[in-house]
N, C-alpha and C. Protein backbone atom coordinates (compact mmCIF):
# COMPACT_ATOMS: atom_id res chain seq x y z
N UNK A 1 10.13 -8.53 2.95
CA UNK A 1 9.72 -7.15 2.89
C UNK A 1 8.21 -7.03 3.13
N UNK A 2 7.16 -7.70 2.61
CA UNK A 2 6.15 -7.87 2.80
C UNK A 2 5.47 -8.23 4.48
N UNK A 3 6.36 -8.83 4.72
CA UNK A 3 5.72 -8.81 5.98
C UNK A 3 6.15 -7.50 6.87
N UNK A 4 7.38 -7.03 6.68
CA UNK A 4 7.81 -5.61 7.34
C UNK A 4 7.10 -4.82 7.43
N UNK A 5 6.24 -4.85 5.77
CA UNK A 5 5.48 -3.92 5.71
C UNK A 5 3.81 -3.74 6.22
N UNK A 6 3.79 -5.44 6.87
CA UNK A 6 2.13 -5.57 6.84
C UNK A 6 2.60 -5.31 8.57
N UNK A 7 3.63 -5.29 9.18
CA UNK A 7 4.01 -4.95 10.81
C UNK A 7 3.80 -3.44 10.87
N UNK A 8 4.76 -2.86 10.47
CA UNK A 8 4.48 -1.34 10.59
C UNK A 8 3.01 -0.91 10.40
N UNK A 9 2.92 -1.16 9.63
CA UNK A 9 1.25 -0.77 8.83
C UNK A 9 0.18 -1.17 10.02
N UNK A 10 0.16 -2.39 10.49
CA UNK A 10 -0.53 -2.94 11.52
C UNK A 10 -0.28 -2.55 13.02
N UNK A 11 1.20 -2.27 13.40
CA UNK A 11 0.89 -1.78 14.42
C UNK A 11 0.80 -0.28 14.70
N UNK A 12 0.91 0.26 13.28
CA UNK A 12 1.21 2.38 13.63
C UNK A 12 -0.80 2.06 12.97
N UNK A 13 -1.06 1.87 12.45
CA UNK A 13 -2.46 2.10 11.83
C UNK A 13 -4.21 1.21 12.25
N UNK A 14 -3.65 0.12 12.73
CA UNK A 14 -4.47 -0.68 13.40
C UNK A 14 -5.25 -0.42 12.09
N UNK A 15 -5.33 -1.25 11.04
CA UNK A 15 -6.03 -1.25 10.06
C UNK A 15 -7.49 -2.76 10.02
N UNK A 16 -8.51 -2.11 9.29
CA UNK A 16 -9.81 -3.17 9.59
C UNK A 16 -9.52 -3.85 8.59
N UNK A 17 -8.47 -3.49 7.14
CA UNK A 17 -8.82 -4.31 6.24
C UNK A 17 -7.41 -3.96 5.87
N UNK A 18 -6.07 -4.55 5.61
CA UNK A 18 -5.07 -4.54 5.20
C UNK A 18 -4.98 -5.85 3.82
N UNK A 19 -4.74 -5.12 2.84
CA UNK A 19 -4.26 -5.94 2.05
C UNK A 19 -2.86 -5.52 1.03
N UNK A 20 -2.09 -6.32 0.86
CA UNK A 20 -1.17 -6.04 0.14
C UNK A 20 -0.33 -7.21 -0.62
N UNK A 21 -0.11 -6.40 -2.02
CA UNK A 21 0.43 -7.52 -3.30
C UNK A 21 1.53 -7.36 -3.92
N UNK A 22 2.31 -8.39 -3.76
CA UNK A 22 3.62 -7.69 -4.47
C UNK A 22 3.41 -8.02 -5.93
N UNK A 23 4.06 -6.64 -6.14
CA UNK A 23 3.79 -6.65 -7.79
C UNK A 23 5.35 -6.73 -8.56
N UNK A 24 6.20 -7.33 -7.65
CA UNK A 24 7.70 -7.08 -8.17
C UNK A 24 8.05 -7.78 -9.74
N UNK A 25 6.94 -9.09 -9.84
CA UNK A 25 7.38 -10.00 -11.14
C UNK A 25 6.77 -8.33 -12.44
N UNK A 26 6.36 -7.91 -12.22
CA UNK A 26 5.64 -6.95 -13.48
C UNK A 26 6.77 -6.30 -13.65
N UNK A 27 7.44 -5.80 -12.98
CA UNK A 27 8.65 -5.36 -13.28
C UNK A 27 10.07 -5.00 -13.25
N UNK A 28 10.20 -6.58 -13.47
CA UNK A 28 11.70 -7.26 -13.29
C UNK A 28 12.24 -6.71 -14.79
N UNK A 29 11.96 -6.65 -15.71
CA UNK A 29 12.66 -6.28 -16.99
C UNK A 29 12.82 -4.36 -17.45
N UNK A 30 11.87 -4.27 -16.14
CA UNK A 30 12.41 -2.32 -16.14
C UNK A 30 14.27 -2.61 -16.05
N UNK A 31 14.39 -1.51 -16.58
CA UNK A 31 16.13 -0.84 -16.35
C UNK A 31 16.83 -0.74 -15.09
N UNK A 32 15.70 0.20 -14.46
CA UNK A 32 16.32 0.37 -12.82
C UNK A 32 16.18 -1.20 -12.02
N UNK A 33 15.28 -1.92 -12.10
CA UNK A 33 15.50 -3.20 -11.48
C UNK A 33 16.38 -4.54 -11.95
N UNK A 34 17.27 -3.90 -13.13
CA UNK A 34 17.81 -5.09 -13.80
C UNK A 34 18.81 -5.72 -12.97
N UNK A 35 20.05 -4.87 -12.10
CA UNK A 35 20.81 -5.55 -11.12
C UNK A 35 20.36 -5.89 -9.70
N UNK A 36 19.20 -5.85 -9.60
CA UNK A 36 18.44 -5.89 -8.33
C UNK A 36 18.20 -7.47 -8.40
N UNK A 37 18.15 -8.27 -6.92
CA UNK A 37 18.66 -9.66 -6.53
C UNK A 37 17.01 -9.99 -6.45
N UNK A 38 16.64 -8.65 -5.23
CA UNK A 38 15.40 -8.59 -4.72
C UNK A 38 13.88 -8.71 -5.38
N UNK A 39 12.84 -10.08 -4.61
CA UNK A 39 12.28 -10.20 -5.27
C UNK A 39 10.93 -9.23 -4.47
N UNK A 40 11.12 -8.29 -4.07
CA UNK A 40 10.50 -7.80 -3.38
C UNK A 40 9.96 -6.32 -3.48
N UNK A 41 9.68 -5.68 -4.53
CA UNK A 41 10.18 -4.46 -4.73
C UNK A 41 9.27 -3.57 -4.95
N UNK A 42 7.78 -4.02 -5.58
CA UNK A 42 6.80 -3.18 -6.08
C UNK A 42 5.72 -3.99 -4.78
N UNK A 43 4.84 -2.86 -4.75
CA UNK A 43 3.78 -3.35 -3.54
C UNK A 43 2.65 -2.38 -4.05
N UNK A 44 1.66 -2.97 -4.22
CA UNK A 44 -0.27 -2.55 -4.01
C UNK A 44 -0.86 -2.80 -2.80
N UNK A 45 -1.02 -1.91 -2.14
CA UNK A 45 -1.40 -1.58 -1.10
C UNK A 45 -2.79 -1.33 -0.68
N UNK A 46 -3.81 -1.91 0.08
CA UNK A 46 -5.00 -1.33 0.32
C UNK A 46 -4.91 -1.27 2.07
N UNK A 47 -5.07 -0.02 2.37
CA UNK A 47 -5.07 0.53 3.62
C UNK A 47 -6.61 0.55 4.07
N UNK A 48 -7.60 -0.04 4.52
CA UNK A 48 -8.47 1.01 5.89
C UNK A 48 -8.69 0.83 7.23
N UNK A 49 -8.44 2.02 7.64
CA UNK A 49 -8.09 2.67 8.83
C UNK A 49 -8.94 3.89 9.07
N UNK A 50 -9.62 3.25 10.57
CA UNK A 50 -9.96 4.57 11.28
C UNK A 50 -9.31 6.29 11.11
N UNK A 51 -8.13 5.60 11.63
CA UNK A 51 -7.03 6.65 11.66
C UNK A 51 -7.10 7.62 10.71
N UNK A 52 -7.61 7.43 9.59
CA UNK A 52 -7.11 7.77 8.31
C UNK A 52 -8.71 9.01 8.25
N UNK A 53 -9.62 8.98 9.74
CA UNK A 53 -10.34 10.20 9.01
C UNK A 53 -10.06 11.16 9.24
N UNK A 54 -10.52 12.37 8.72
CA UNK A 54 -10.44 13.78 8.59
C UNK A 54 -9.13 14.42 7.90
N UNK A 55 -8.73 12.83 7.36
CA UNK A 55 -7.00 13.15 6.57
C UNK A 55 -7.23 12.73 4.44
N UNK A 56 -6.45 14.10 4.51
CA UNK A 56 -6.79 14.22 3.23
C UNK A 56 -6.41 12.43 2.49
N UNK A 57 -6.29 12.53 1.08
CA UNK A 57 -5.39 11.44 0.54
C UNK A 57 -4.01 11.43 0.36
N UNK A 58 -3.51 12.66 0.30
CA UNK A 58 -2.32 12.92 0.20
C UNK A 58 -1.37 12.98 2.04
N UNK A 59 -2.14 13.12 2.77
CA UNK A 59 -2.13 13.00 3.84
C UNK A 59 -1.75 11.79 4.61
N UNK A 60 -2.61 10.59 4.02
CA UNK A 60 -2.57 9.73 4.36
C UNK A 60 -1.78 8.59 3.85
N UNK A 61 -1.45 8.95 2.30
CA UNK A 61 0.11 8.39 1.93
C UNK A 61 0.83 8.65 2.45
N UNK A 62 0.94 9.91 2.92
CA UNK A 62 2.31 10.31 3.63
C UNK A 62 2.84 9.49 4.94
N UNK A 63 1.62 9.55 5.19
CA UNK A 63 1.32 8.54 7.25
C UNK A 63 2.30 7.22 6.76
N UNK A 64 1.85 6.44 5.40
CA UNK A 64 2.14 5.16 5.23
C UNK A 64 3.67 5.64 4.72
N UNK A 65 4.49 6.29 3.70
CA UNK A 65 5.71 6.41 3.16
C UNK A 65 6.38 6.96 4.87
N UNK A 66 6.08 7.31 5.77
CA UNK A 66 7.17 7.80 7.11
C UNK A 66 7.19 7.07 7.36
N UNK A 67 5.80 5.92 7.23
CA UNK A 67 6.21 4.38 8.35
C UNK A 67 7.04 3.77 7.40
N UNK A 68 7.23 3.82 6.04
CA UNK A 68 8.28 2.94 5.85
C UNK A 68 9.17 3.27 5.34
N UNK A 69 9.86 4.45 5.30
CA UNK A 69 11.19 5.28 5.17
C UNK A 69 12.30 4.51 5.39
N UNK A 70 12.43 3.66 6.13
CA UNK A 70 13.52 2.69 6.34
C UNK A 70 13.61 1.77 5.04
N UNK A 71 12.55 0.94 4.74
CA UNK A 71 12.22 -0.01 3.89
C UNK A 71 12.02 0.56 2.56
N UNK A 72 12.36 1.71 2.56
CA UNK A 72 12.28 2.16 0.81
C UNK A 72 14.01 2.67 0.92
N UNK A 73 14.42 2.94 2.33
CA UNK A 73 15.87 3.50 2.01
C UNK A 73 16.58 2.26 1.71
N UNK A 74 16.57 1.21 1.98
CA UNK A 74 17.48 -0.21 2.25
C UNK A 74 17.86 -0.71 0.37
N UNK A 75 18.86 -0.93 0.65
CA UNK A 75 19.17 -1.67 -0.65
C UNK A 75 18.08 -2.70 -1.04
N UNK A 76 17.95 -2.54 -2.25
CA UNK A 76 16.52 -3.82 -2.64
C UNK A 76 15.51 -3.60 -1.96
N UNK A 77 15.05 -2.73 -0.94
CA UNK A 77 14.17 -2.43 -0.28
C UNK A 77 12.83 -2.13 -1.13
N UNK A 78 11.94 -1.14 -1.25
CA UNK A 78 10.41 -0.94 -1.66
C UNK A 78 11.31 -0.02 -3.03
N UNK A 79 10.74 -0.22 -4.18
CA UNK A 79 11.16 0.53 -5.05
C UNK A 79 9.85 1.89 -5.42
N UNK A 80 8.61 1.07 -5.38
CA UNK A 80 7.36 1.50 -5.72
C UNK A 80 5.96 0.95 -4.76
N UNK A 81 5.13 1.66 -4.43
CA UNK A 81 3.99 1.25 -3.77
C UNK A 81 3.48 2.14 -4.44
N UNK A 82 1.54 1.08 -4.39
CA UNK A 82 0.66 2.22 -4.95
C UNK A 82 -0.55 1.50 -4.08
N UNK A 83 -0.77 2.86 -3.63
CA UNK A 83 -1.52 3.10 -2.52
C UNK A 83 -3.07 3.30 -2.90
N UNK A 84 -3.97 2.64 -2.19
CA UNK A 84 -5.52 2.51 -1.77
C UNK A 84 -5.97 2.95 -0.23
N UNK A 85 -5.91 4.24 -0.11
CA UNK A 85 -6.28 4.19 1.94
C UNK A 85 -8.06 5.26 1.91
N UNK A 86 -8.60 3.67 2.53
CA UNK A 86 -9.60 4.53 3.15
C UNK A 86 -10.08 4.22 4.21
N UNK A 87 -11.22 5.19 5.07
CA UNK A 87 -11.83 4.82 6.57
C UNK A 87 -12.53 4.03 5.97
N UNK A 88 -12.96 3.52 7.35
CA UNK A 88 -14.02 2.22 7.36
C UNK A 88 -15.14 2.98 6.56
N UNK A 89 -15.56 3.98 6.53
CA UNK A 89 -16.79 4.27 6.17
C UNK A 89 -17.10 4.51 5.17
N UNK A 90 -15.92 5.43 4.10
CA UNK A 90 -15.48 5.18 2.44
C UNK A 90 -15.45 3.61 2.20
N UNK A 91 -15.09 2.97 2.84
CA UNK A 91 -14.57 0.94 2.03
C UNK A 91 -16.54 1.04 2.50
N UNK A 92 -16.90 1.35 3.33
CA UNK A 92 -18.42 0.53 3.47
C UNK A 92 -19.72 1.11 2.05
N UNK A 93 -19.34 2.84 2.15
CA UNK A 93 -19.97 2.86 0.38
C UNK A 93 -19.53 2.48 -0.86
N UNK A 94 -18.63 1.89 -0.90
CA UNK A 94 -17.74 1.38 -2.00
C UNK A 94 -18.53 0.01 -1.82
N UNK A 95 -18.48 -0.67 -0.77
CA UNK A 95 -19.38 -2.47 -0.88
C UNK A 95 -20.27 -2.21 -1.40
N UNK A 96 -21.50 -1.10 -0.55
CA UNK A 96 -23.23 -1.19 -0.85
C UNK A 96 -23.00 -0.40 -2.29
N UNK A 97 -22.37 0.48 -2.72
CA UNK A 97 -23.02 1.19 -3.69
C UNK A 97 -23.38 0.14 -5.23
N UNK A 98 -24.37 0.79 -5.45
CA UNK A 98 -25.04 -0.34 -6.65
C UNK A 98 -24.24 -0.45 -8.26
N UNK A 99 -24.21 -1.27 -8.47
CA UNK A 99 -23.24 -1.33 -9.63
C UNK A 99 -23.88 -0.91 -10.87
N UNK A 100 -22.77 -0.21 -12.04
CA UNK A 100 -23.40 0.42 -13.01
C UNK A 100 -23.96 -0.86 -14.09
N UNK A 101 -24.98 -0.18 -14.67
CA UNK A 101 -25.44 -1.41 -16.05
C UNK A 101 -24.55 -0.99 -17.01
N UNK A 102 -23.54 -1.81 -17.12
CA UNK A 102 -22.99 -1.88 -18.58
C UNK A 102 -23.35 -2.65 -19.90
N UNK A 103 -24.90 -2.63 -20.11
CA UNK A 103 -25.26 -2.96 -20.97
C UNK A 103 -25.55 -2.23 -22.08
């Protein structure tokens, strides 16, 4: 599943920085995943993409849940993703900006 998802993502978004984690072991003992085989099911997602300017955030989840409408419909398929999407230029003030003193 993971890789399905780093294909779509890569070729509809041409992303500068794709990262993604499956988070399925966190929650294997939920209810809804108890008859589920699949070890594949929860995903953290960090999206940036050009693509992604002048589009809201809600906008731009959406871009990523159409590309994978298949892979959340499929048995054992995506149960949960949680999404990180920004342009190159949001991820570049997020590096430089100076970190707080928590002292």
């Amino acid at each position: 599943m993971e890789q399905l998802i780093r294909k779509s993502i890569t070729d509809s978004l041409k992303p500068t920085v794709l990262h993604i984690e499956n988070e399925s072991y966190k929650h294997r003992h939920h209810t809804a995943m108890r008859d589920v085989d699949s070890t594949e099911t929860h995903f953290r997602v960090t999206v940036v993409s050009e693509l992604f300017s002048g589009q809201s955030r809600m906008q731009r989840q959406r871009m990523i849940y159409s590309l994978l409408k298949s892979e959340m419909a499929m048995e054992g398929g995506i149960h949960a993703l949680s999404l990180v999407t920004k342009t190159p230029e949001e991820q570049e003030a997020v590096s430089v900006a100076p970190k707080a003193d928590t002292r």
